[in-house]
Protein backbone atom coordinates (compact mmCIF):
# COMPACT_ATOMS: atom_id res chain seq x y z
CA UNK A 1 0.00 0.00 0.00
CA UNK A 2 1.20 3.29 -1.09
CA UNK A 3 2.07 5.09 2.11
CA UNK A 4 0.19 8.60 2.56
CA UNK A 5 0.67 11.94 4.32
CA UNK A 6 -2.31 13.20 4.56
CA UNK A 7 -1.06 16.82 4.76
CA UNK A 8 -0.15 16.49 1.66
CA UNK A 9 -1.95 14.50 -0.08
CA UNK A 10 -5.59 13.20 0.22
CA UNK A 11 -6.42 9.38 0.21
CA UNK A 12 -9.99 10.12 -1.35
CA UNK A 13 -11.08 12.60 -4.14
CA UNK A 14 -14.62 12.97 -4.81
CA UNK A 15 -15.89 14.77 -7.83
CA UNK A 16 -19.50 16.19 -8.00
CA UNK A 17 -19.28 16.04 -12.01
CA UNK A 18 -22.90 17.68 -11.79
CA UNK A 19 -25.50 18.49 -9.60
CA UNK A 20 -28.49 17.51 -12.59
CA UNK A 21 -30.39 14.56 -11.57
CA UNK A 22 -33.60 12.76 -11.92
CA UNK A 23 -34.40 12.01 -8.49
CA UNK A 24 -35.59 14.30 -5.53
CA UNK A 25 -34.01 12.22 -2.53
CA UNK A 26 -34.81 13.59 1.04
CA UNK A 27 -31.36 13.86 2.30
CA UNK A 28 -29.34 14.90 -0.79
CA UNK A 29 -26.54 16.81 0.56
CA UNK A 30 -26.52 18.41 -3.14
CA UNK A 31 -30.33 19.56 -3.12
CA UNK A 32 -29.95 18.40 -6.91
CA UNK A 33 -31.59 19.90 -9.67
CA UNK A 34 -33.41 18.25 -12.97
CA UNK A 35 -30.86 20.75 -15.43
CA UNK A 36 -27.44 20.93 -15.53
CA UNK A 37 -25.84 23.66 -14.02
CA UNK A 38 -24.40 26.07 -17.21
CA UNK A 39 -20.68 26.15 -15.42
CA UNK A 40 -19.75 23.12 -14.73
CA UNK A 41 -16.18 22.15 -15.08
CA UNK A 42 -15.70 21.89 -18.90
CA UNK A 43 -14.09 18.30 -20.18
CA UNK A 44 -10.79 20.36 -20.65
CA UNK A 45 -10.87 21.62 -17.19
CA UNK A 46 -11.50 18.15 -16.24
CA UNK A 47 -8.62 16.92 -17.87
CA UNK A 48 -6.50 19.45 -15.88
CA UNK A 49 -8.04 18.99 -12.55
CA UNK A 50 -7.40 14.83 -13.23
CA UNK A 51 -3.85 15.80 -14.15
CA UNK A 52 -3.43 17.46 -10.67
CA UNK A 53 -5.08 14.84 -8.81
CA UNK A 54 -2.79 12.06 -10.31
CA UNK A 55 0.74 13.99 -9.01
CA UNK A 56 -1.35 14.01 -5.46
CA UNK A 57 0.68 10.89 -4.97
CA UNK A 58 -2.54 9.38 -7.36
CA UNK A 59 -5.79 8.53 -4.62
CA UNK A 60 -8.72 7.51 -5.32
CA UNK A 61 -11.48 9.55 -7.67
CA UNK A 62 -14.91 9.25 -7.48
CA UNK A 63 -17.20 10.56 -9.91
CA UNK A 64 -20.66 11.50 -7.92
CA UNK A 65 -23.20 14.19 -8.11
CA UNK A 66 -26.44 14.68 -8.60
CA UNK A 67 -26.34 11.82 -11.29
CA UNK A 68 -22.74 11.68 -13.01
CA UNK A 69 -24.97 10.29 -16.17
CA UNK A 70 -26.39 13.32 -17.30
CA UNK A 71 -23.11 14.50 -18.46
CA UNK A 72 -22.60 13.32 -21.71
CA UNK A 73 -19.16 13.03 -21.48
CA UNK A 74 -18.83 11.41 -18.41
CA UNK A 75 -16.93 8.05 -20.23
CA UNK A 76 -14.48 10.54 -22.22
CA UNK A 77 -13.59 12.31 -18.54
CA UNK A 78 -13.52 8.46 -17.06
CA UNK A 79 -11.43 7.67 -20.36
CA UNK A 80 -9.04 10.04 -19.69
CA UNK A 81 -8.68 9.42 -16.23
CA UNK A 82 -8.24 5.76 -16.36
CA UNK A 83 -5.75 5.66 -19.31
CA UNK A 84 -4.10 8.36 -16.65
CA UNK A 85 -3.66 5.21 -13.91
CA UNK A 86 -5.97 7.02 -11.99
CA UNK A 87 -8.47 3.98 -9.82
CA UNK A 88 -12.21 5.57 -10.67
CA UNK A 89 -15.45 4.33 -9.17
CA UNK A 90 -19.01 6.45 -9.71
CA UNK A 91 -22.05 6.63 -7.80
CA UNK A 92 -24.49 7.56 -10.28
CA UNK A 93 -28.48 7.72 -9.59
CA UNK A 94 -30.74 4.67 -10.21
CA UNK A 95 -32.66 6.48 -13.66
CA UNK A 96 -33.62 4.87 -16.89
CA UNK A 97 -30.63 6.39 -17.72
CA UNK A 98 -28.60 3.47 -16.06
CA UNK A 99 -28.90 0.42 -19.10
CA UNK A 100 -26.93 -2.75 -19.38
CA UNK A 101 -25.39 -1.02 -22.42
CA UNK A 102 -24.32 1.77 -20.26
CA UNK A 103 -22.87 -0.07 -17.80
CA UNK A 104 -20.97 -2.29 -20.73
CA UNK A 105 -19.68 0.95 -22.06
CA UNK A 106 -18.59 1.91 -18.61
CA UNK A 107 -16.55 -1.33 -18.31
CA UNK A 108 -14.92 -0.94 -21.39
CA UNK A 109 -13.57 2.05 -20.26
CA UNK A 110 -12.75 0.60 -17.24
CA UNK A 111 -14.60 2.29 -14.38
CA UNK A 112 -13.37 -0.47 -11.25
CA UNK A 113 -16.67 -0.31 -9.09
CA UNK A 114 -19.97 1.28 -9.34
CA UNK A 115 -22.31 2.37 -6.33
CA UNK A 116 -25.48 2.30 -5.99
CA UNK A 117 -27.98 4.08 -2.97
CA UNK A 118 -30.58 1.17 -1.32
CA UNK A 119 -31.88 2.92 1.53
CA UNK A 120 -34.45 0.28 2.32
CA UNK A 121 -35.33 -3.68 2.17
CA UNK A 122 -38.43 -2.46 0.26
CA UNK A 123 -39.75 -0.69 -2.46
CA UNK A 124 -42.07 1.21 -0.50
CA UNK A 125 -39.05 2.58 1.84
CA UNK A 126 -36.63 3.08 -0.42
CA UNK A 127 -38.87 5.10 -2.88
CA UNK A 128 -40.19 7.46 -0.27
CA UNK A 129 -36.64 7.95 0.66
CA UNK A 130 -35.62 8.62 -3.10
CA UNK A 131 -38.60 10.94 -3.50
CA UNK A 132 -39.42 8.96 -7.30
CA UNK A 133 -41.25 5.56 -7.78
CA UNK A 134 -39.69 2.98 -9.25
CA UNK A 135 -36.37 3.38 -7.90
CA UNK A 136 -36.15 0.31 -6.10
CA UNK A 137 -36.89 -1.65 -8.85
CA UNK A 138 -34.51 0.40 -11.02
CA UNK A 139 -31.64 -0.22 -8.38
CA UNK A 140 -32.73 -4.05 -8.25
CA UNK A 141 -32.52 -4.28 -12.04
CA UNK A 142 -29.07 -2.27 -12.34
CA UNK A 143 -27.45 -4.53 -9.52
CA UNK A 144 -28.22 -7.78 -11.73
CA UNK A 145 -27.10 -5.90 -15.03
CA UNK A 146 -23.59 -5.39 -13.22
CA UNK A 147 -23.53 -9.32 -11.50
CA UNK A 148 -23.61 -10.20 -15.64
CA UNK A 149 -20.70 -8.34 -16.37
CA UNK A 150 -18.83 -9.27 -13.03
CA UNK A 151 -18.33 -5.54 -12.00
CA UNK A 152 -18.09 -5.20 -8.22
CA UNK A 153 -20.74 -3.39 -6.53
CA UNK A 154 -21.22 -1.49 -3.45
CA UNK A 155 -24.13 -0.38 -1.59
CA UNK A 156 -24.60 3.46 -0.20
CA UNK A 157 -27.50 3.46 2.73
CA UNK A 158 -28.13 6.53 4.47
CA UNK A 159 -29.07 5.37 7.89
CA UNK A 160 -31.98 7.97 9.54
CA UNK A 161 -35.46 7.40 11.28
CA UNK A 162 -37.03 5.99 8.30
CA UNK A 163 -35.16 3.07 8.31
CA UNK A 164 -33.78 2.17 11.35
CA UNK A 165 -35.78 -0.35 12.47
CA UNK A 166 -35.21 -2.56 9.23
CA UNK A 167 -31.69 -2.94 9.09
CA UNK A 168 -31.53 -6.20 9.60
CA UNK A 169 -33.43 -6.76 6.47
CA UNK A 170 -31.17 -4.40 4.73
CA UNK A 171 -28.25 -6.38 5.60
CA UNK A 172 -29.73 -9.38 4.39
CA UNK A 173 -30.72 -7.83 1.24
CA UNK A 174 -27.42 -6.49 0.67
CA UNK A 175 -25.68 -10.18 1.31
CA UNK A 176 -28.63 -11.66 -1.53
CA UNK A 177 -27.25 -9.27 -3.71
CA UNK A 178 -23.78 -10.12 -3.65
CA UNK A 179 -22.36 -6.61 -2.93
CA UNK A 180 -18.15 -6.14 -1.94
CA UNK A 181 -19.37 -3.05 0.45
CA UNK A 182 -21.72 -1.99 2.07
CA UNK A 183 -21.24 2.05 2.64
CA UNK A 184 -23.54 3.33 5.65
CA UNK A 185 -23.81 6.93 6.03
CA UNK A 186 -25.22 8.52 8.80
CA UNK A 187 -27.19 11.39 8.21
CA UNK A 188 -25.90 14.95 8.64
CA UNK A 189 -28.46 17.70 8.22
CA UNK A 190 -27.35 19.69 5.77
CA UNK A 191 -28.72 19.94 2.10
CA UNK A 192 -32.21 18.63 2.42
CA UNK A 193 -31.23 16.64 5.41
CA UNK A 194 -33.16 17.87 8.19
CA UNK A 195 -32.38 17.22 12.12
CA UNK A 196 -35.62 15.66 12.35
CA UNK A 197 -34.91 12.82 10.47
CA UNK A 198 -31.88 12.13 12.53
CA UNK A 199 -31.53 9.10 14.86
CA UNK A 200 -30.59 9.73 18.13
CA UNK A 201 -26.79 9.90 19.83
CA UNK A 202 -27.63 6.66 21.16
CA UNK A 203 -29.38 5.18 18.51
CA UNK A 204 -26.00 5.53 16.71
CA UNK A 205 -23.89 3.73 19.60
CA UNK A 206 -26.50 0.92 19.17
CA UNK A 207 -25.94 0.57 15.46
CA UNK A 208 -22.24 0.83 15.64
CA UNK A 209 -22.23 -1.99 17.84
CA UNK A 210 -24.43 -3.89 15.83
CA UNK A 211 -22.65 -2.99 12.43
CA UNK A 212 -19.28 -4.50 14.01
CA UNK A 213 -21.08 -7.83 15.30
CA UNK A 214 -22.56 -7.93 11.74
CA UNK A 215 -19.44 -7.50 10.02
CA UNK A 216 -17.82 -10.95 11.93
CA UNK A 217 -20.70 -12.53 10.02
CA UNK A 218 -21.13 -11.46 6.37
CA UNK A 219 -19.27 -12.10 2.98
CA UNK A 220 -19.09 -8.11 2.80
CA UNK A 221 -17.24 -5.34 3.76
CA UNK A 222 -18.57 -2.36 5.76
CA UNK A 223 -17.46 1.54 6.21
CA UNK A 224 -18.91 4.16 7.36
CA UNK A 225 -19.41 7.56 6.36
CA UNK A 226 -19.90 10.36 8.76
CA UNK A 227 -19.42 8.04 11.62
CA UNK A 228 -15.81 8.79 12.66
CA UNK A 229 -16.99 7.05 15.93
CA UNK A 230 -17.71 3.96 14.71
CA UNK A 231 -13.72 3.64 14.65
CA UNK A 232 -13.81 4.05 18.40
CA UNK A 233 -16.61 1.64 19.11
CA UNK A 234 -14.22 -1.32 16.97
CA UNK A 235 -11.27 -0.41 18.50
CA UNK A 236 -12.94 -0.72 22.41
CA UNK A 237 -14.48 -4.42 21.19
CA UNK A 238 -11.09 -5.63 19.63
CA UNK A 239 -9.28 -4.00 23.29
CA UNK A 240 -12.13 -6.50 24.60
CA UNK A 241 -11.45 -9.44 22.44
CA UNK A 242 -7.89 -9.72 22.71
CA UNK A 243 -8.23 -9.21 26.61
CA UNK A 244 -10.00 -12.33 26.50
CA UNK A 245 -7.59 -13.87 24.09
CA UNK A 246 -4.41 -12.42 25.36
CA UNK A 247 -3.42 -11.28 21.50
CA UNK A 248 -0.96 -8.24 21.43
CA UNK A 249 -1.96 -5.56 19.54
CA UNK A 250 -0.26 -2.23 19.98
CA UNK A 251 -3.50 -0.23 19.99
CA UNK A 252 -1.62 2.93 21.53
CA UNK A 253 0.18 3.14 18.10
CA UNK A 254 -3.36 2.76 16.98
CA UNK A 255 -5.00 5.65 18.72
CA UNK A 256 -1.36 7.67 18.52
CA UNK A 257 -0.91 8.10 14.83
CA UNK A 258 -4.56 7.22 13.75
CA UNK A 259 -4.01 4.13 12.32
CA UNK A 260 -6.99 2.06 11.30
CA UNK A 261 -5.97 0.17 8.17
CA UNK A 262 -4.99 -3.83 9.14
CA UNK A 263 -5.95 -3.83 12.83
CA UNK A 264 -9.91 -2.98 12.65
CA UNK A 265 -11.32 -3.76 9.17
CA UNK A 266 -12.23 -0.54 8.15
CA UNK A 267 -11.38 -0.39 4.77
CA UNK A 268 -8.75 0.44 2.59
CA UNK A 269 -7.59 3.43 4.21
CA UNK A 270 -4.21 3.61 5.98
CA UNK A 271 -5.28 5.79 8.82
CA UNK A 272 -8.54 7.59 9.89
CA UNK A 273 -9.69 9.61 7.37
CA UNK A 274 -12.22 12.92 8.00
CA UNK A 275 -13.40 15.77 6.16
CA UNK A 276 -10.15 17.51 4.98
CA UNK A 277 -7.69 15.20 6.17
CA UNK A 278 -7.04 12.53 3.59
CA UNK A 279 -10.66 13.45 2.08
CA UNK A 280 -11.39 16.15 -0.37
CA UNK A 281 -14.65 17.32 -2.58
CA UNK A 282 -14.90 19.07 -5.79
CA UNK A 283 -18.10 20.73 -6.39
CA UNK A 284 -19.63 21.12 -9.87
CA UNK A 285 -18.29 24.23 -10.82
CA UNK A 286 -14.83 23.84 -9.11
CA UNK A 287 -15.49 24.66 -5.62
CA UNK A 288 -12.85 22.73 -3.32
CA UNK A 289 -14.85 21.47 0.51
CA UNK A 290 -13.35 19.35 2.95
CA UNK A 291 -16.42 17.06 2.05
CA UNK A 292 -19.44 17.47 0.12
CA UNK A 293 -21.41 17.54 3.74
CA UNK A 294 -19.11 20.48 5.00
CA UNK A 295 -19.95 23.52 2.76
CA UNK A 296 -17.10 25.82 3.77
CA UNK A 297 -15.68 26.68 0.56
CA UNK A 298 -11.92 26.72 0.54
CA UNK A 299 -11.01 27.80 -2.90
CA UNK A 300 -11.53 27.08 -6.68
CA UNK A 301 -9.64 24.74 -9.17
CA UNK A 302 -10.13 26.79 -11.78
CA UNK A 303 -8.38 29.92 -10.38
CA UNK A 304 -6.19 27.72 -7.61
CA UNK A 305 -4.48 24.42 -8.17
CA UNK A 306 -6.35 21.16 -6.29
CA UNK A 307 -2.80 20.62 -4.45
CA UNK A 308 -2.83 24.07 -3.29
CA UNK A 309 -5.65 24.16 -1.78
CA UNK A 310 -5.61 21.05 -0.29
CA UNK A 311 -2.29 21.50 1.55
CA UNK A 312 -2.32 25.58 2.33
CA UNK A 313 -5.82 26.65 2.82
CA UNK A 314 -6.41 27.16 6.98
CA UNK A 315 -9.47 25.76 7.04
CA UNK A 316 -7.61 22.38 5.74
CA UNK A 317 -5.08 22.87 8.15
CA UNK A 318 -7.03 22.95 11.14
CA UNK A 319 -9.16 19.93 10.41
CA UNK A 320 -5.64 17.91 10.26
CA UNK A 321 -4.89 18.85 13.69
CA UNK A 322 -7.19 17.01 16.37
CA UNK A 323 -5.32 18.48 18.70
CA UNK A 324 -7.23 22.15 18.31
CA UNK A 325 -10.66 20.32 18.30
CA UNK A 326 -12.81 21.99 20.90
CA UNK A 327 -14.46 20.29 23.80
CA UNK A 328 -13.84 16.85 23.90
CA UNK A 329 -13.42 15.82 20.87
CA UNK A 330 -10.13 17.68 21.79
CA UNK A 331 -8.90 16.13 24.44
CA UNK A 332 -10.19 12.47 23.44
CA UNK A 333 -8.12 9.70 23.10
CA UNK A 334 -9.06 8.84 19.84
CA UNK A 335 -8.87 12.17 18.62
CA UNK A 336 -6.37 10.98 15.77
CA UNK A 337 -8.47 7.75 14.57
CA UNK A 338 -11.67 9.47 15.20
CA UNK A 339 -12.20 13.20 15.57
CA UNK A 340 -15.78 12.86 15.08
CA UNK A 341 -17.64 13.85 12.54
CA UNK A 342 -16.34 17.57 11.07
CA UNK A 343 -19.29 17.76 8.79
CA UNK A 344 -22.27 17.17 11.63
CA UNK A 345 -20.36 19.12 14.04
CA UNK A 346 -20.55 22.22 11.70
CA UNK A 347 -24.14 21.61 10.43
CA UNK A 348 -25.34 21.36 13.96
CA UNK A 349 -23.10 24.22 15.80
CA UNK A 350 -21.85 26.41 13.33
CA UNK A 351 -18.55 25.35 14.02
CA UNK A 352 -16.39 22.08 12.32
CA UNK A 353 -13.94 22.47 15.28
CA UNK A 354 -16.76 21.67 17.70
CA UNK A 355 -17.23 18.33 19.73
CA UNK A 356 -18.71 15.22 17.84
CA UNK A 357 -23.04 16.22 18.67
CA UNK A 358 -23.70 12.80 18.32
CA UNK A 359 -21.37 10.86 19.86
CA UNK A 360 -22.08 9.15 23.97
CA UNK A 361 -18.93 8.45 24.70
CA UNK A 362 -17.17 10.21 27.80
CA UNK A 363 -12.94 10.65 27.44
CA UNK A 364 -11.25 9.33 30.06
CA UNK A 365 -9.32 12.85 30.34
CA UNK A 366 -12.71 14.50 31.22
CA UNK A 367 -13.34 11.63 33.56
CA UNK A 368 -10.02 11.87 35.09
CA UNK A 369 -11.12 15.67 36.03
CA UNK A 370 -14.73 14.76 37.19
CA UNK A 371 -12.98 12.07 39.37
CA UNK A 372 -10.87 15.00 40.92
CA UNK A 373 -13.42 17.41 41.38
């Protein structure tokens, strides 16, 4: 594995190649429209944005949006980038739009892995969710077109109050299906996301515990996206585990230098990557954020290079440092594999340096000074 510094260079681009789609999801971050937007990033400026991306020590790029298949020339930008040797996945929307001849043409140009968003066992759910009948069935139908041309697939769910209560079901579904990931996001209320449709601080402690007893049991792999703390909640059962088995893992090197990669199954990532550190977002019209759920603009790729940005602008360089997190996220001992969620924390307090809102647990430095009161 290529080793990364994240203040340099990210681990994970993401690419919001347009914000026109089809659907009218609840929670879409993007609050995406049917038309294209009339400045997007042209396919030259594309081409120059890839180019910078690749000498970023070459991560990851993920084409998203809105739908990435209402560009037209989304498999000449994918062409270019994969001729490049830059790895591409996209998360496009489940439209008519989505054919088995589009995903052949895809393959030939060899996009490696394609998302798609299930955010329920049922049509009834997941359409409700996705604002636009038929999308379950769509999904359904697109899944099988990608099984026949053995393209892996993963599965995005974003995890609120609508379907909670089913995700056993959902995890079931996703094992029928023969997906290589299951993504589960936790909501964050910005875009159309709305508080409301949050579940609750402990609600989320509950399904991180229950995500890491599922993952001991499936064929599939599972991350998780705006659930820094779900890190922590692995890391405390594996402390348990090896307790019990007397295995020596150095889990202060863990919690030290944020290191996640081979010692807790969360994905491919070397260490614990958050919104600005090791993670970056492009919008539409060249707008750099630390994610697409943080929308503090830092600059513009077409006026400032991606690198640049990435590695000079402040409000990069204080999301690297867990150290000036406030309250106590800041003082937490897995401030460095963790840090909470930047994105929630900003959406919910006005300010991404605050304290995780969602997360229960207590740091043993703050219970060191309650002890000592």
């Amino acid at each position: 594995m290529i080793n990364r510094n994240f203040n340099e260079n990210p681990f994970i681009v993401i690419w919001e190649l347009t914000r026109a789609c089809q659907l009218k999801c609840l929670h879409c971050r993007a609050e995406a429209q049917y038309h294209r937007h009339p400045l997007e990033l042209t396919f030259e400026e594309g081409k120059k944005l890839i180019d910078n991306i690749y000498e970023m020590n070459n991560p990851m790029l993920v084409f998203t949006g809105g739908d990435p298949l209402m560009r037209p020339d989304i498999y000449d930008i994918a062409d270019y980038a994969i001729k490049k040797g830059v790895r591409v996945s996209m998360t496009p929307s489940a439209t008519p739009n989505v054919t088995k001849e589009t995903i052949q043409k895809a393959k030939e140009v060899g996009i490696a892995r394609w998302a798609f968003s299930l955010d329920g066992p049922t049509a009834e759910i997941h359409d409700h969710f996705r604002g636009v009948g038929g999308s379950f069935e769509l999904t359904i139908n697109a899944i099988r077109y990608l099984h026949e041309l053995e393209i892996p697939i993963q599965i995005n769910t974003v995890i609120s109050n609508y379907n909670v209560n089913v995700l056993e079901d959902m995890a079931k579904l996703v094992e029928e299906l023969e997906c290589v990931l299951w993504s589960v996001f936790f909501l964050v209320p910005t875009g159309r996301g709305k508080e409301m449709d949050m579940i609750s601080p402990v609600q989320h402690e509950r399904v991180f515990q229950w995500l890491y007893q599922l993952s001991n049991k499936v064929s599939f792999d599972i991350k998780t996206t705006a659930a820094q703390h779900y890190r922590r909640v692995v890391i405390q059962q594996k402390i348990r585990e090896n307790k019990k088995t007397n295995q020596d893992i150095q889990y202060q090197d863990v919690l030290m230098n944020g290191m996640t990669g081979q010692i807790d199954g969360l994905g491919r990532a070397p260490k614990g990557v958050n919104d600005g550190n090791g993670f970056v977002f492009i919008s539409h019209i060249g707008d750099v954020y630390p994610s697409g759920l943080l929308p503090i603009k830092a600059g513009n790729v077409r006026t400032t290079p991606l690198a640049d940005i990435y590695r000079n602008s402040p409000i990069f360089q204080d999301l690297r440092n867990p150290d000036k997190y406030n309250g106590k996220c800041g003082v937490c001992e897995f401030r460095y594999v963790c840090g909470g969620s930047r994105s929630r924390a900003f959406a919910m307090t006005g300010d991404y340096m605050e304290s995780e809102p969602y997360c229960v647990y207590i740091p043993k430095a703050l219970r060191k000074q309650k002890n000592n009161v």
